[in-house]
C-alpha atoms as a PDB file:
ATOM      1  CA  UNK A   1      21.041  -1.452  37.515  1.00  0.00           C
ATOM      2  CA  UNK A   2      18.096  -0.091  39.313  1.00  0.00           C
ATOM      3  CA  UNK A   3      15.797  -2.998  40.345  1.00  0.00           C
ATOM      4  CA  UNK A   4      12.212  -2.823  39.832  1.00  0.00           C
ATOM      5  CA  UNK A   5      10.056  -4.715  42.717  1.00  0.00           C
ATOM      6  CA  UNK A   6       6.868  -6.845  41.617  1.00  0.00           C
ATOM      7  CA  UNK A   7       5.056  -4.851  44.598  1.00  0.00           C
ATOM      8  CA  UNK A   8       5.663  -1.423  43.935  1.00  0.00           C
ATOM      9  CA  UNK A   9       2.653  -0.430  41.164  1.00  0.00           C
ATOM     10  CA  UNK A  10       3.140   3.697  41.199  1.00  0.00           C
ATOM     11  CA  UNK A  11       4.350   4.826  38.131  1.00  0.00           C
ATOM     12  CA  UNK A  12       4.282   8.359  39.530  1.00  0.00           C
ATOM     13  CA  UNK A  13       7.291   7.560  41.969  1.00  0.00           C
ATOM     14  CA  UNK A  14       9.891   7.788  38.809  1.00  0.00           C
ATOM     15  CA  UNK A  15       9.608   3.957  37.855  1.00  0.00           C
ATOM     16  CA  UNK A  16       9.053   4.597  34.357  1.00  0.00           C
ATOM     17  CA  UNK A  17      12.275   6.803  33.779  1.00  0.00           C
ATOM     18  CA  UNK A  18      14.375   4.512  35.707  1.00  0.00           C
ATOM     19  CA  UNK A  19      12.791   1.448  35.075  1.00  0.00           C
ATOM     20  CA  UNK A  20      15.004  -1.339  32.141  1.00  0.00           C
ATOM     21  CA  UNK A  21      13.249  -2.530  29.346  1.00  0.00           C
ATOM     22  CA  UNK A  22      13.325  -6.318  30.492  1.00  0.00           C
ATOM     23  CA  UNK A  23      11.814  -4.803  34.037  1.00  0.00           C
ATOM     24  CA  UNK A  24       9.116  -3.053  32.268  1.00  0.00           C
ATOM     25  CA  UNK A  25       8.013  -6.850  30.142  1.00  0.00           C
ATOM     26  CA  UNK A  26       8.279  -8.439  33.504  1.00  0.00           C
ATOM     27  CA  UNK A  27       5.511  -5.903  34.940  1.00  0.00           C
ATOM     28  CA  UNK A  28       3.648  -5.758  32.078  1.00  0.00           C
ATOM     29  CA  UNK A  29       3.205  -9.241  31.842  1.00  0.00           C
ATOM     30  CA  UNK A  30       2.137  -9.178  35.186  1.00  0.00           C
ATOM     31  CA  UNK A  31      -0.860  -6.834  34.079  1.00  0.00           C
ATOM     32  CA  UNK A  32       0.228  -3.530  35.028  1.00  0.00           C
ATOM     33  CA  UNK A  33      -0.864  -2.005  32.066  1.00  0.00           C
ATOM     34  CA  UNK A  34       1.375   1.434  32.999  1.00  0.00           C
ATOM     35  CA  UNK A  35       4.277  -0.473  32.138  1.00  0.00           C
ATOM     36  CA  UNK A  36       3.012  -1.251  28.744  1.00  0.00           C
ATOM     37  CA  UNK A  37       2.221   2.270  27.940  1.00  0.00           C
ATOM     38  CA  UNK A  38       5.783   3.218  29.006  1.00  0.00           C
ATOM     39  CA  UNK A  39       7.104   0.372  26.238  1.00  0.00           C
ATOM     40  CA  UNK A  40       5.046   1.561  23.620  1.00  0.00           C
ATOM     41  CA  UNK A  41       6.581   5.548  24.066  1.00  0.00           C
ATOM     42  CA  UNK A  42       9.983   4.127  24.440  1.00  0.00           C
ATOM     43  CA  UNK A  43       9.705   2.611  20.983  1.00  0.00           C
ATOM     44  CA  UNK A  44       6.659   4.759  19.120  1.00  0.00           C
ATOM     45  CA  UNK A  45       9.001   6.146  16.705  1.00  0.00           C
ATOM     46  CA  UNK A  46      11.519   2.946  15.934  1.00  0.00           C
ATOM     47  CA  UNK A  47       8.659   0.998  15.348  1.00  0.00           C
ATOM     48  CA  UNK A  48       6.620   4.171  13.544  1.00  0.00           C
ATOM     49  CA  UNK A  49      10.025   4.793  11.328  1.00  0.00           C
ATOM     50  CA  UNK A  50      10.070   1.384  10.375  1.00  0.00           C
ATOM     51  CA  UNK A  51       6.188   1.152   9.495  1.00  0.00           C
ATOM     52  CA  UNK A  52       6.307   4.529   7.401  1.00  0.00           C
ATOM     53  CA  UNK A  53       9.290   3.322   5.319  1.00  0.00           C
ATOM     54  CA  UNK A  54       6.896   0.453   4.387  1.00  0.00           C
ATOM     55  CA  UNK A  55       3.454   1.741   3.842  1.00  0.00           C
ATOM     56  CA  UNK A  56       4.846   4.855   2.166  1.00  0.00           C
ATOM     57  CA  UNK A  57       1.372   6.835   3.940  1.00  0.00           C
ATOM     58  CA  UNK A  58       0.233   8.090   7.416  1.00  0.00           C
ATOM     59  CA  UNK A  59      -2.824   6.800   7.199  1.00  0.00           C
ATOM     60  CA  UNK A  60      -1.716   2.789   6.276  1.00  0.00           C
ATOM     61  CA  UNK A  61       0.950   3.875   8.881  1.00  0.00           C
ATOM     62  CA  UNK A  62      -1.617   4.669  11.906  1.00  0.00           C
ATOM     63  CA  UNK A  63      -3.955   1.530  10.816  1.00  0.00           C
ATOM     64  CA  UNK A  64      -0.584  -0.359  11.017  1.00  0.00           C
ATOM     65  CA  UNK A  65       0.171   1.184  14.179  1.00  0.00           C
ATOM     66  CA  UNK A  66      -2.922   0.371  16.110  1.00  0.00           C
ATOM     67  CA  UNK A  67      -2.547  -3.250  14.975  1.00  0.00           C
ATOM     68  CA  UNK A  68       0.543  -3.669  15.762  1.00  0.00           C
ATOM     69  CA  UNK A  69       0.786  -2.442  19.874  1.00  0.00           C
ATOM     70  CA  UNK A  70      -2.704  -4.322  20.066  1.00  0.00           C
ATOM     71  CA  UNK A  71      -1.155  -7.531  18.760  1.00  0.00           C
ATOM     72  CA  UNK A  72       1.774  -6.952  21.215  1.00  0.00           C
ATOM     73  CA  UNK A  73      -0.923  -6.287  23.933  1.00  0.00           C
ATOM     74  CA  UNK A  74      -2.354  -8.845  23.799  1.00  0.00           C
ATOM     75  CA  UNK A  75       0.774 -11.657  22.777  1.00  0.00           C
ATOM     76  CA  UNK A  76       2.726  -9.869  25.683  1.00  0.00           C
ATOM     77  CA  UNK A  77       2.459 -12.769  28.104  1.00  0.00           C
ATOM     78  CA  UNK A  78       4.190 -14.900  25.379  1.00  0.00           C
ATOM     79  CA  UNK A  79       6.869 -12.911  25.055  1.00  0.00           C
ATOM     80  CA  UNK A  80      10.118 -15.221  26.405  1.00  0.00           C
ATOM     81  CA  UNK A  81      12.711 -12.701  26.144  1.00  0.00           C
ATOM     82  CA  UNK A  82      15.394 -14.557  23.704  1.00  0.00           C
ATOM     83  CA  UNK A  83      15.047 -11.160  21.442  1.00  0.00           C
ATOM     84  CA  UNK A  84      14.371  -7.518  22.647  1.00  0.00           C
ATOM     85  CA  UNK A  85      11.380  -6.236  22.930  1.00  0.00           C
ATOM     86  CA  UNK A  86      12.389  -4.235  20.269  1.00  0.00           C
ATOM     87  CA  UNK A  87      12.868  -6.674  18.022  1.00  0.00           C
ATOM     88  CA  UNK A  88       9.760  -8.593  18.854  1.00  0.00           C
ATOM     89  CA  UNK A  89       7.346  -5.301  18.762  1.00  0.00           C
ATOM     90  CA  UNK A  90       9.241  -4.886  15.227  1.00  0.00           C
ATOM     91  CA  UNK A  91       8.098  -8.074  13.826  1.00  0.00           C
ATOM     92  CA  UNK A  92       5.049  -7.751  14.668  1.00  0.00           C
ATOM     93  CA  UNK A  93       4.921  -4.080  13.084  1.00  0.00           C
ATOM     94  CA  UNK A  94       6.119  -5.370  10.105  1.00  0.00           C
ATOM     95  CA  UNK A  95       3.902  -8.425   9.657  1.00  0.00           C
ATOM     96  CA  UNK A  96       1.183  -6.248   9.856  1.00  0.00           C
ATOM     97  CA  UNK A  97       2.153  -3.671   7.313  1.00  0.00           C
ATOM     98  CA  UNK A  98       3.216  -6.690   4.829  1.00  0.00           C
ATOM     99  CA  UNK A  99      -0.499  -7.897   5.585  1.00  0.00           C
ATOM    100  CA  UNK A 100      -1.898  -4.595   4.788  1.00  0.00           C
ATOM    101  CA  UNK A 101       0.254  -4.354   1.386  1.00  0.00           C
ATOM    102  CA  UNK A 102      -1.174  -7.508   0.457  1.00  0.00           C
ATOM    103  CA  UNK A 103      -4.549  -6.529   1.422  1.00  0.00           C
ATOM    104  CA  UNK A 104      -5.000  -3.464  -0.018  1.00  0.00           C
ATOM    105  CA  UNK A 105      -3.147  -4.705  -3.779  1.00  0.00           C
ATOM    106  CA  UNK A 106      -0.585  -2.044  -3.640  1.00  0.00           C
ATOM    107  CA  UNK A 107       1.169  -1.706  -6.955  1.00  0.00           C
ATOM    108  CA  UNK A 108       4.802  -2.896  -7.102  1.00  0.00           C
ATOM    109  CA  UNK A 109       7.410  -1.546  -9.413  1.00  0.00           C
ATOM    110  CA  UNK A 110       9.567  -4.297 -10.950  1.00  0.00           C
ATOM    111  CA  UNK A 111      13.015  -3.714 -12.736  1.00  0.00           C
ATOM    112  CA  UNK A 112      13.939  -6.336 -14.898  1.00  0.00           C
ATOM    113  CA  UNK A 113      17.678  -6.222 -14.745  1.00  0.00           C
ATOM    114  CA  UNK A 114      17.851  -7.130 -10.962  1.00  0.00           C
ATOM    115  CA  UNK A 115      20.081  -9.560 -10.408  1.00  0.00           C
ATOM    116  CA  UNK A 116      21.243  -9.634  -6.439  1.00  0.00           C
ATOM    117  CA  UNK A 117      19.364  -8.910  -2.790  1.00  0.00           C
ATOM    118  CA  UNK A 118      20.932  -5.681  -2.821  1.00  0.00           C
ATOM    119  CA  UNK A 119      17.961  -4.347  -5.918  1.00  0.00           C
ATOM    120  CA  UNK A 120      15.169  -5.947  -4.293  1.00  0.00           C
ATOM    121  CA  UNK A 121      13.757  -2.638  -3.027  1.00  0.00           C
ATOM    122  CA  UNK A 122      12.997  -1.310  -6.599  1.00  0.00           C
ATOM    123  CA  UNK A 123      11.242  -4.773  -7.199  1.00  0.00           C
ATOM    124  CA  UNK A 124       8.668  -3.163  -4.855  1.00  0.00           C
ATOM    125  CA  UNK A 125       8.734   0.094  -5.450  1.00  0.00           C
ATOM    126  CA  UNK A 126       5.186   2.251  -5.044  1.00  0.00           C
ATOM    127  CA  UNK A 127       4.555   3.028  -8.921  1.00  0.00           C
ATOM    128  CA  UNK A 128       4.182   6.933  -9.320  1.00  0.00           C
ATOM    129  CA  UNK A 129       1.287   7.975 -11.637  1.00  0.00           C
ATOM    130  CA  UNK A 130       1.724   9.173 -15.365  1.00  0.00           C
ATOM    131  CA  UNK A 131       0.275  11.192 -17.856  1.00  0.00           C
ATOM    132  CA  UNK A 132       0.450   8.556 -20.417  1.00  0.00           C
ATOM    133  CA  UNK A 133      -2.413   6.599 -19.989  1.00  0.00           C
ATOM    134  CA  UNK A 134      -1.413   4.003 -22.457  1.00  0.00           C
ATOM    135  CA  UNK A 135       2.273   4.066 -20.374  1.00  0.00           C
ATOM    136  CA  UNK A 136       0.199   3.733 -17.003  1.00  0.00           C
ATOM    137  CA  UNK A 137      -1.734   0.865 -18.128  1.00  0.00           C
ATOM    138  CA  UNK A 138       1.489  -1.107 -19.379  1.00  0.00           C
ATOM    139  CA  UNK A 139       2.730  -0.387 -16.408  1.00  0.00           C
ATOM    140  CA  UNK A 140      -0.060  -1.010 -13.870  1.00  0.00           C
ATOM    141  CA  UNK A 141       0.158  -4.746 -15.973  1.00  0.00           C
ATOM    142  CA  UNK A 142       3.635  -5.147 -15.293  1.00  0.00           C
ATOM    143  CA  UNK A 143       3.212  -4.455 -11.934  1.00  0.00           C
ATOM    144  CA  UNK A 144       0.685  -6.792 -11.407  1.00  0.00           C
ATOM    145  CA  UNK A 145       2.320  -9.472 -13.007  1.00  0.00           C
ATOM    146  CA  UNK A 146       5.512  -9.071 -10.607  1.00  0.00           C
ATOM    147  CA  UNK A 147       2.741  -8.956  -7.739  1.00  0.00           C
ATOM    148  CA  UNK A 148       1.415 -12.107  -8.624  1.00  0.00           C
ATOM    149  CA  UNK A 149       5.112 -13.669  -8.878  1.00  0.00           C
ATOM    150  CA  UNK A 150       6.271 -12.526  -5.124  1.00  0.00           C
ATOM    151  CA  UNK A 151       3.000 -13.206  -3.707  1.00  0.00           C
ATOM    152  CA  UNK A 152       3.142 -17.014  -5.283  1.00  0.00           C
ATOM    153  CA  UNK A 153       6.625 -17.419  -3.683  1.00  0.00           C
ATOM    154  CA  UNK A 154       6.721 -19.869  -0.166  1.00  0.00           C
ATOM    155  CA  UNK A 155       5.708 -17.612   2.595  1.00  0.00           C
ATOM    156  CA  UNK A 156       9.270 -18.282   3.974  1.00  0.00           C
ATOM    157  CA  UNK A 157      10.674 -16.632   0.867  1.00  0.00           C
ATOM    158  CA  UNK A 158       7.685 -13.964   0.382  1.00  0.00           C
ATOM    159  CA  UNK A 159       8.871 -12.492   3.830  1.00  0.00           C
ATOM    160  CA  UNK A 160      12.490 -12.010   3.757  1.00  0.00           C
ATOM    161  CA  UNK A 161      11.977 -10.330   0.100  1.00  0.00           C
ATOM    162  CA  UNK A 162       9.587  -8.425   1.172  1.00  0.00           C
ATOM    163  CA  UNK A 163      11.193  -7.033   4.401  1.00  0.00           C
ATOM    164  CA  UNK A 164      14.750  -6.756   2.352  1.00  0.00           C
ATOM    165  CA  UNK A 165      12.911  -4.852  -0.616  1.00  0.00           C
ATOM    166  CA  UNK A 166      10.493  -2.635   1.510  1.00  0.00           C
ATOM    167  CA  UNK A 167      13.140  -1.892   4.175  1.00  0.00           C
ATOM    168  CA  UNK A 168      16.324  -1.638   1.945  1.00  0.00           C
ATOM    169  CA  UNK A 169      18.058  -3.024   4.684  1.00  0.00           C
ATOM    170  CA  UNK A 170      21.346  -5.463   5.329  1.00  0.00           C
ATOM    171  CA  UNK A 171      21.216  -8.656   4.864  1.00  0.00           C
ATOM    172  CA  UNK A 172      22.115  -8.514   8.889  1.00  0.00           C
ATOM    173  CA  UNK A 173      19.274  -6.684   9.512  1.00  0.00           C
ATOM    174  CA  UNK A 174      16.802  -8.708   7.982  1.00  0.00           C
ATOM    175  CA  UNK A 175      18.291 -11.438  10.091  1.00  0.00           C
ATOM    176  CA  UNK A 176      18.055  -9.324  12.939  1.00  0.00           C
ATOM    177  CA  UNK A 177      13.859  -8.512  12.057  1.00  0.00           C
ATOM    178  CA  UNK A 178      13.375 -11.908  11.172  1.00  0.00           C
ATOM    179  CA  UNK A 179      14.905 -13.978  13.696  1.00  0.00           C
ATOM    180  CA  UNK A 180      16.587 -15.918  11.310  1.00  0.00           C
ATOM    181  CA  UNK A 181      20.577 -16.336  11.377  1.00  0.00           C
ATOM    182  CA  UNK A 182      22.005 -14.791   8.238  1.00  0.00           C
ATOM    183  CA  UNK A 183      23.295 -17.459   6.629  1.00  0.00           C
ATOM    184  CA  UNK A 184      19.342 -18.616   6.436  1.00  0.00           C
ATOM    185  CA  UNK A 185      18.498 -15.370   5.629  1.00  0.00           C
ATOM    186  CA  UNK A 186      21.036 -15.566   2.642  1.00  0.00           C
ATOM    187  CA  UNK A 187      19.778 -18.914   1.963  1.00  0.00           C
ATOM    188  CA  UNK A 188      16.242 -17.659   1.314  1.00  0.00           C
ATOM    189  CA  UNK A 189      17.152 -14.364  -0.080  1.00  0.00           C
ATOM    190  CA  UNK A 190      19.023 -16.267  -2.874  1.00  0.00           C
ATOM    191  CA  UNK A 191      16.222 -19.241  -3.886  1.00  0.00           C
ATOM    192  CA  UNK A 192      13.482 -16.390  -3.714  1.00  0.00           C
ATOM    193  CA  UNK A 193      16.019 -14.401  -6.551  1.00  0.00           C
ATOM    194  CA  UNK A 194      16.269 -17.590  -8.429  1.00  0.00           C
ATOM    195  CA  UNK A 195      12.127 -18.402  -8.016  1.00  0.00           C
ATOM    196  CA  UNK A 196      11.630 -14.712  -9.876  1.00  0.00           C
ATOM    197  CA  UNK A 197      13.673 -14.862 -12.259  1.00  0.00           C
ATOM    198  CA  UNK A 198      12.012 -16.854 -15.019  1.00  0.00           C
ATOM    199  CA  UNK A 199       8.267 -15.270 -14.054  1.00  0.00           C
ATOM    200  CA  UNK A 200      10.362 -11.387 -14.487  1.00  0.00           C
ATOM    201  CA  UNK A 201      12.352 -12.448 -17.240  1.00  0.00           C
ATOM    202  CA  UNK A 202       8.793 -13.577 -18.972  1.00  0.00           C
ATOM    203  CA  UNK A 203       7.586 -10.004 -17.612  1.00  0.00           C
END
């Protein structure tokens, strides 16, 4: 593996082709802010892909965006390496487009004959409009309603449904963006299912 050197700041000499992911942290952390750019191309569109499949928009996508490589700007230091910086810059990318969904009261489309993890992405569906204004209202109330009953889960449970609904992902990969193992992430997949369903079955 080519070895990056703490005194060799050039990028132009080909460091930023050759240089590893872990080499690039290490220099970055040291302040050479070259080697942060160079992270943030590497994984633009992984983390962008990721950010769009939540916020549904380019616009919440860019605000997300600028959030989310400032956060990891500015956190880098703290970064200890027992993930990737992948999977660190993810997180972070995805807290902030949760925090941006709960911000800006996006409507959430509930179904109420979900019964496992593998149907929580219709629970937060983006409703489409309709020409029924007496069917959009009952809706729009619905939707609110199942808002109100994520957003009162435990924070622990809000995120993993959240990720798992807005991602449609594995179980493993929610692990995998979470940090959690997966038999946690089972663990709180399954009481958040059994925290909604008296509130949806009400709905």
């Amino acid at each position: 593996m080519y070895r990056v050197t703490g005194h060799i700041d050039d990028p132009s000499v080909g460091l930023m082709a050759t240089a590893s992911n872990e080499s690039l942290v290490e220099l970055a952390q040291k302040g050479r802010h070259w080697a942060y750019v160079e992270l943030c191309k590497r994984h633009r569109n992984l983390v962008s892909g990721i950010v769009q499949q939540i916020t549904k928009n380019s616009h919440d996508t860019e605000d997300v965006l600028q959030d989310c490589w400032m956060k990891a700007f500015v956190h880098i230091k703290g970064f200890d390496g027992r993930s990737s910086f992948s999977t660190w810059v993810t997180r972070i990318a995805i807290n902030s487009a949760l925090m941006i969904l709960r911000k800006r009261r996006w409507h959430l489309e509930a179904s109420l004959d979900d019964q496992g993890d593998s149907d929580l992405s219709r629970l937060l569906e983006i409703a489409e409009p309709s020409d029924d204004p007496e069917e959009h209202l009952i809706r729009s109330e619905r939707q609110s309603r199942v808002r109100q009953a994520i957003q009162s889960l435990p924070p622990t449970l809000r995120n993993v449904t959240e990720i798992r609904g807005l991602l449609d992902i594995s179980v493993q990969e929610v692990a995998m963006v979470t940090g959690l193992s997966i038999p946690a992430t089972k663990s709180r997949l399954k009481r958040a299912r059994f925290a909604l369903r008296e509130p949806l079955q009400r709905i």
